[in-house]
C-alpha atoms as a PDB file:
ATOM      1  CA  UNK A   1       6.917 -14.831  20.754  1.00  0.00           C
ATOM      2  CA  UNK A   2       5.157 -12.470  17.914  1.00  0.00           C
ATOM      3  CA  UNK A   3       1.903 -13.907  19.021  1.00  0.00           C
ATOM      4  CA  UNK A   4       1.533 -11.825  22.438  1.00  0.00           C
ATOM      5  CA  UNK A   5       2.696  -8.267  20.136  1.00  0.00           C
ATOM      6  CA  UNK A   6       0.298  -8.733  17.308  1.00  0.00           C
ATOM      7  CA  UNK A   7      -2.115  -6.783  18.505  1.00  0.00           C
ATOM      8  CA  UNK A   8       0.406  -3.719  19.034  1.00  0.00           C
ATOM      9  CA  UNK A   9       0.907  -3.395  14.894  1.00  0.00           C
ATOM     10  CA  UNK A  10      -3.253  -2.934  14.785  1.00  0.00           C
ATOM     11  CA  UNK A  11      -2.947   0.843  15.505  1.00  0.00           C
ATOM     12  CA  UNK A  12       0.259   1.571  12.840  1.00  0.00           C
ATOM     13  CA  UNK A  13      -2.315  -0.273  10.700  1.00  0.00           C
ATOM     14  CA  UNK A  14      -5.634   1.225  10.792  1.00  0.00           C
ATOM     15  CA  UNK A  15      -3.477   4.485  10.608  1.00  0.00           C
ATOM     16  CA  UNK A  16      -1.891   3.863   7.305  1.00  0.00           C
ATOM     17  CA  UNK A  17      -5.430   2.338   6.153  1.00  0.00           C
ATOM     18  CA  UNK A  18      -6.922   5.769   6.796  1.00  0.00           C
ATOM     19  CA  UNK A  19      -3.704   7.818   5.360  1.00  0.00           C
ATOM     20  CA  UNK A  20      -4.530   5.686   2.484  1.00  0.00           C
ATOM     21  CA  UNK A  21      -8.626   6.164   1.991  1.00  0.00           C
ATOM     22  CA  UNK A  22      -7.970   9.602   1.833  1.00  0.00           C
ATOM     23  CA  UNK A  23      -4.822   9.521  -0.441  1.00  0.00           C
ATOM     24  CA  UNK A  24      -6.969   7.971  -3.038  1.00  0.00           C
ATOM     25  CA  UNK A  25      -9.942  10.477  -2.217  1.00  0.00           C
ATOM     26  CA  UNK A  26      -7.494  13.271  -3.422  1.00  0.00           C
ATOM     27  CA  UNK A  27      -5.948  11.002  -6.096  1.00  0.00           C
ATOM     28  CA  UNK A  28     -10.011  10.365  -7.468  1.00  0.00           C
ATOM     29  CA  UNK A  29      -9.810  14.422  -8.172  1.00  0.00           C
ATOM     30  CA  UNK A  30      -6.760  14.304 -10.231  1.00  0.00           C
ATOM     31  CA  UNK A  31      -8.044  11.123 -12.931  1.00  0.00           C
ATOM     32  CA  UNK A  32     -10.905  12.683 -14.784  1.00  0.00           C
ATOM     33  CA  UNK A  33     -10.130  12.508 -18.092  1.00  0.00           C
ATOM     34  CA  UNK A  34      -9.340  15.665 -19.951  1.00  0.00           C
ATOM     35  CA  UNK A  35     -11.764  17.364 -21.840  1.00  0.00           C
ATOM     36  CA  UNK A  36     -10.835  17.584 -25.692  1.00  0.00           C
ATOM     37  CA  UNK A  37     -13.531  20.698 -26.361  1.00  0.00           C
ATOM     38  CA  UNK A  38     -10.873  22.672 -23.879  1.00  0.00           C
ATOM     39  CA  UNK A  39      -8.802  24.760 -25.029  1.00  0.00           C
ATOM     40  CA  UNK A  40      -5.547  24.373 -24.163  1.00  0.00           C
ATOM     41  CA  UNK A  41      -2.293  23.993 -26.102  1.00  0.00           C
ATOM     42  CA  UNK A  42      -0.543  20.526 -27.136  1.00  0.00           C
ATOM     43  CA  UNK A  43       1.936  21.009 -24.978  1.00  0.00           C
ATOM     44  CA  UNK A  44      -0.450  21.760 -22.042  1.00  0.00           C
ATOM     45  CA  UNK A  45      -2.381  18.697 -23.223  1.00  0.00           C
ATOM     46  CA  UNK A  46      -0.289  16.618 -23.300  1.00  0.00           C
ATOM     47  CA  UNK A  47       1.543  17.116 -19.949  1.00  0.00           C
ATOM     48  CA  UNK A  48      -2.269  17.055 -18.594  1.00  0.00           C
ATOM     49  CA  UNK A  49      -2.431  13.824 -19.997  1.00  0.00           C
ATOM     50  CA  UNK A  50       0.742  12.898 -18.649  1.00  0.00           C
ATOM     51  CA  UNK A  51      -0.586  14.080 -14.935  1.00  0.00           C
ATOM     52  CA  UNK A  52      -3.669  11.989 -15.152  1.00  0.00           C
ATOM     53  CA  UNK A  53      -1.431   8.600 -16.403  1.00  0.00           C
ATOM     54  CA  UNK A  54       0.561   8.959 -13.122  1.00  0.00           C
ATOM     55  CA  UNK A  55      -2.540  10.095 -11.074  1.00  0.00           C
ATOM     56  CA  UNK A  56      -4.001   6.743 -12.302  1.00  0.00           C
ATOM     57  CA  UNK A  57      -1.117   4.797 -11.747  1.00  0.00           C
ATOM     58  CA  UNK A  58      -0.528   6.407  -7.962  1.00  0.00           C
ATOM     59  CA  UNK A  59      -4.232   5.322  -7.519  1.00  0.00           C
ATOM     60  CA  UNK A  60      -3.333   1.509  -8.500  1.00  0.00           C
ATOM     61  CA  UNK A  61      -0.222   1.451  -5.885  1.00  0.00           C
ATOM     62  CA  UNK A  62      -2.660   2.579  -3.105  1.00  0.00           C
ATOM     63  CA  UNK A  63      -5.400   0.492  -3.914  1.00  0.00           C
ATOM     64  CA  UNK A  64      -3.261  -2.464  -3.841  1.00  0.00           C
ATOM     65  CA  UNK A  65      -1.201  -1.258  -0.521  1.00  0.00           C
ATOM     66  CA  UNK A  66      -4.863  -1.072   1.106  1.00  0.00           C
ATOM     67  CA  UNK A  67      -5.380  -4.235   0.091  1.00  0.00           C
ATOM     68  CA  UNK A  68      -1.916  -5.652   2.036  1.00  0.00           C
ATOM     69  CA  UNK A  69      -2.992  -3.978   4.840  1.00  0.00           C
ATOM     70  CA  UNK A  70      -6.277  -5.223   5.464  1.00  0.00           C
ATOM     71  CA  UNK A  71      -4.761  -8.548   4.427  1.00  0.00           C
ATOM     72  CA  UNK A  72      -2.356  -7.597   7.344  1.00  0.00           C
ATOM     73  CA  UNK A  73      -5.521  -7.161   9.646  1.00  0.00           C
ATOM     74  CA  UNK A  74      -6.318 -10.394   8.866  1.00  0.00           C
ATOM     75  CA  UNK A  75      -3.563 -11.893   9.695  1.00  0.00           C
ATOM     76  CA  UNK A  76      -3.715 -10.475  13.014  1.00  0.00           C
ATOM     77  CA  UNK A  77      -7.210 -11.881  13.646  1.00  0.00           C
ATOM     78  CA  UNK A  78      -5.874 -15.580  13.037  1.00  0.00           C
ATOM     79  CA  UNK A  79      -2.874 -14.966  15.092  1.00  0.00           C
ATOM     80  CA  UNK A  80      -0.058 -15.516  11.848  1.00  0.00           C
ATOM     81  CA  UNK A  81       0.834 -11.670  11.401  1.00  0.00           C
ATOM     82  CA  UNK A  82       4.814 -11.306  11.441  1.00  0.00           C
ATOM     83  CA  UNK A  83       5.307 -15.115  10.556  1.00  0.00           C
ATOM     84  CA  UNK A  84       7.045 -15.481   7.377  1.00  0.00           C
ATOM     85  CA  UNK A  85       5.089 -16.773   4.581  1.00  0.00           C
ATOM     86  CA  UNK A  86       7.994 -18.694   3.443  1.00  0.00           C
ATOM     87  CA  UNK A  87      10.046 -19.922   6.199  1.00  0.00           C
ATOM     88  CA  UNK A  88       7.115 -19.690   8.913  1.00  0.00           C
ATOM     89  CA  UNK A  89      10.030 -17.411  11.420  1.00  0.00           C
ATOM     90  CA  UNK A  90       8.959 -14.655  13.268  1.00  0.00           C
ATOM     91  CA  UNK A  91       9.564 -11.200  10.770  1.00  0.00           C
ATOM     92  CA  UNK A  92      11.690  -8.668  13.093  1.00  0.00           C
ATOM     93  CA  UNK A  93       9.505  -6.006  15.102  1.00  0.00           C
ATOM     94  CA  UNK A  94      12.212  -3.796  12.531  1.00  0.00           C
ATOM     95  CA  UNK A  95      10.804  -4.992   9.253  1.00  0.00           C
ATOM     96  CA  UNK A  96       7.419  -4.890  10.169  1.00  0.00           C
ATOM     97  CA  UNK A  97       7.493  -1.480  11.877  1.00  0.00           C
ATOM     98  CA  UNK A  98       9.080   0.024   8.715  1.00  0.00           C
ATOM     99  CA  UNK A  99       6.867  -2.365   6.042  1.00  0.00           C
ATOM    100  CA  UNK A 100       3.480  -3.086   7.402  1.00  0.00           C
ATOM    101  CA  UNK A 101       2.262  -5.578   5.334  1.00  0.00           C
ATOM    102  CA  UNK A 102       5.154  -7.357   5.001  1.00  0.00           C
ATOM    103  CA  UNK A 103       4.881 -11.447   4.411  1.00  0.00           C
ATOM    104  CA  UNK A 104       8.150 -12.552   4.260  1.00  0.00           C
ATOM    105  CA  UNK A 105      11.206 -11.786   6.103  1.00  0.00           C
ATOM    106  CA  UNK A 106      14.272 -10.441   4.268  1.00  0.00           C
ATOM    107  CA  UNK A 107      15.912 -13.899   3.996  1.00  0.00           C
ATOM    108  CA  UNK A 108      13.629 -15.170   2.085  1.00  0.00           C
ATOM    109  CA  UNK A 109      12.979 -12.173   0.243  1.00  0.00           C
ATOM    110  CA  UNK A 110      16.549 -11.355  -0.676  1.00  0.00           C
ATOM    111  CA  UNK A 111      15.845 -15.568  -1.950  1.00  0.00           C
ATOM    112  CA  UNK A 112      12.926 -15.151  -4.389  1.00  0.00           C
ATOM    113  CA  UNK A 113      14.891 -11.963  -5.788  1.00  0.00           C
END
């Protein structure tokens, strides 16, 4: 049944893709490294510091969600997007509309948990 509606999920997809290409452009602004010959306070310092950690960190969760997704596109092209991974059942149009990239359907999910 999923088979014939893959192809509607491509759009949602390449949308997020590009949301995400230029969330990490901004996030690439935000990691250089703070300058020690600077002069700024400890305090100020050190809650630059902090900013960068979770600029970094931000950076990793997109990277990795761009990765699902073009994983996702894949799936598409050999006609197994929406299939669980685990169970092989069709993933509700629900699940996938709110979670893209999604592999497994909650079942199984709520499972490995």
């Amino acid at each position: 049944m999923l088979s014939e509606h893959q192809q509607n999920f491509l759009p949602f997809i390449d949308q997020r893709l590009e949301e995400v290409e230029a969330e990490l452009a901004k996030a690439k602004e935000q990691e250089n490294p703070i300058k020690p010959d600077i002069a700024i306070g400890r305090l100020s310092r050190l809650d630059a510091m902090q900013m960068q950690q979770m600029a970094l960190a931000s950076k990793r969760r997109l990277q990795e969600e761009k990765v699902r997704l073009v994983e996702a596109r894949n799936r598409i092209a050999r006609g197994t997007y929406g299939q669980c991974q685990v169970c092989r059942k069709d993933i509700p149009f629900e699940r996938l509309f709110q979670q893209l990239d999604a592999t497994a359907c909650v079942e199984c999910l709520g499972r490995n948990q």
